[in-house]
Protein backbone atom coordinates (compact mmCIF):
# COMPACT_ATOMS: atom_id res chain seq x y z
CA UNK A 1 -7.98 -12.32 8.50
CA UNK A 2 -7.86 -8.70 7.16
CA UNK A 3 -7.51 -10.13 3.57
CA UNK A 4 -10.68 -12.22 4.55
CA UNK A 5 -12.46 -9.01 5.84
CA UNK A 6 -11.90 -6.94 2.84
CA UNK A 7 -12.80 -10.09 0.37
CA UNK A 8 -15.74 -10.62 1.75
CA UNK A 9 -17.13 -6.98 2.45
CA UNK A 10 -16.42 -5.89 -0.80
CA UNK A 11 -18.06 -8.90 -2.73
CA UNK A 12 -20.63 -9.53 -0.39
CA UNK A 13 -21.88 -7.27 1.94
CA UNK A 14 -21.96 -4.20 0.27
CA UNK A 15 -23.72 -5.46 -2.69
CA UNK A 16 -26.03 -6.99 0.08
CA UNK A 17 -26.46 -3.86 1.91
CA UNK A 18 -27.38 -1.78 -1.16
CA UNK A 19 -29.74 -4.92 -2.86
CA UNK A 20 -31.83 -5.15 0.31
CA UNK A 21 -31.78 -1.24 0.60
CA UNK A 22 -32.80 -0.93 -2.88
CA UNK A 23 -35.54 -3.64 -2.86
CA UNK A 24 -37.03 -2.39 0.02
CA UNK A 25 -36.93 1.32 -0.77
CA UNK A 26 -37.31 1.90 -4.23
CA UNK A 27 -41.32 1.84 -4.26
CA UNK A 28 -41.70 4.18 -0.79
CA UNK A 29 -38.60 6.12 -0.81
CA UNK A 30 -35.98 6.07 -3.83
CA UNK A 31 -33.24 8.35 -2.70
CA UNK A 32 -32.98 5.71 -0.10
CA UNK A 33 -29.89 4.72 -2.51
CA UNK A 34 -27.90 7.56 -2.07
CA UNK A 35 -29.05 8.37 1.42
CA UNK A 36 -26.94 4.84 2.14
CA UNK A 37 -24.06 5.68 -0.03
CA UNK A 38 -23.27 9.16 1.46
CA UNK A 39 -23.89 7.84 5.12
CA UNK A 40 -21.17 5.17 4.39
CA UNK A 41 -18.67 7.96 2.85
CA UNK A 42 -19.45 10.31 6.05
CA UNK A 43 -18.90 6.71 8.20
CA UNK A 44 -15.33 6.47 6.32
CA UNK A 45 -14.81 10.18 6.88
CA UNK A 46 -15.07 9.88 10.38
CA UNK A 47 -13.40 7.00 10.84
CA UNK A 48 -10.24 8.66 9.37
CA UNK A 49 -10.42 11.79 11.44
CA UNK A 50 -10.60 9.26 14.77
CA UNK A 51 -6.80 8.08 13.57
CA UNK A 52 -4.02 10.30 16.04
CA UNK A 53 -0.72 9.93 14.67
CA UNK A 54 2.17 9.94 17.36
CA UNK A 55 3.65 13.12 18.07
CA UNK A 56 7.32 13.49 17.03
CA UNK A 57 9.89 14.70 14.40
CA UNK A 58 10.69 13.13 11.43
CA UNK A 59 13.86 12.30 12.37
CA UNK A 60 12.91 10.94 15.51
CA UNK A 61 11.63 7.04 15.67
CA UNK A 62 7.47 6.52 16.33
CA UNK A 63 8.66 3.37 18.71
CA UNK A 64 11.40 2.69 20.81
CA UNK A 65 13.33 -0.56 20.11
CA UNK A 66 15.28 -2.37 22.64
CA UNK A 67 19.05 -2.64 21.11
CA UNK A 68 19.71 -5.71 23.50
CA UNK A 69 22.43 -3.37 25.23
CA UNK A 70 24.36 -3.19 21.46
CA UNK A 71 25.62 0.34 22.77
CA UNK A 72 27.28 -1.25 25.72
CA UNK A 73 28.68 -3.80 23.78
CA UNK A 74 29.63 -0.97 20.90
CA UNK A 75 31.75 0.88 23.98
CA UNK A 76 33.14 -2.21 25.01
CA UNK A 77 34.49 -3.32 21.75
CA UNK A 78 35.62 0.11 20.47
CA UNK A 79 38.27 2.36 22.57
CA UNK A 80 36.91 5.51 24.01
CA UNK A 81 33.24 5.21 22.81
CA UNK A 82 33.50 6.39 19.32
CA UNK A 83 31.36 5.20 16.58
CA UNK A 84 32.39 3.36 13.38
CA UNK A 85 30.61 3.58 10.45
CA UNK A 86 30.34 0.25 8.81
């Protein structure tokens, strides 16, 4: 689907989007063009300052995974707890 999206809005509705703007425009109002073009930039813009990242480390993980119960299983199958490396 989001290959689908990107297909078709960069093949056929921006060039749509600017060719009707254009046509319409270009007799009445011809900056109409870049009116368009810099509201879609300041559209992007915003749209990128709306994305919160999660707060956290680096080191620390952005979701938690359930292990199963793989550290119970760890303490069962290795005396006293301690970790192998493997």
């Amino acid at each position: 689907m989001r290959l689908l999206t990107r297909r078709y809005s960069g093949s056929i509705l921006s060039p749509m989007l600017f060719g009707l703007t254009f046509s319409r425009t270009v007799a009445t109002f011809p900056q109409a063009m870049f009116v368009v073009g810099a509201s879609a930039v300041a559209l992007a813009l915003l749209c990128t300052l709306l994305i919160r990242l999660p707060k956290g480390g680096a080191g620390e993980p952005i979701v938690a995974i359930d292990d199963g119960g793989l550290d119970e299983e760890r303490e069962r199958l290795v005396p006293g707890g301690e970790e192998e490396s493997y």
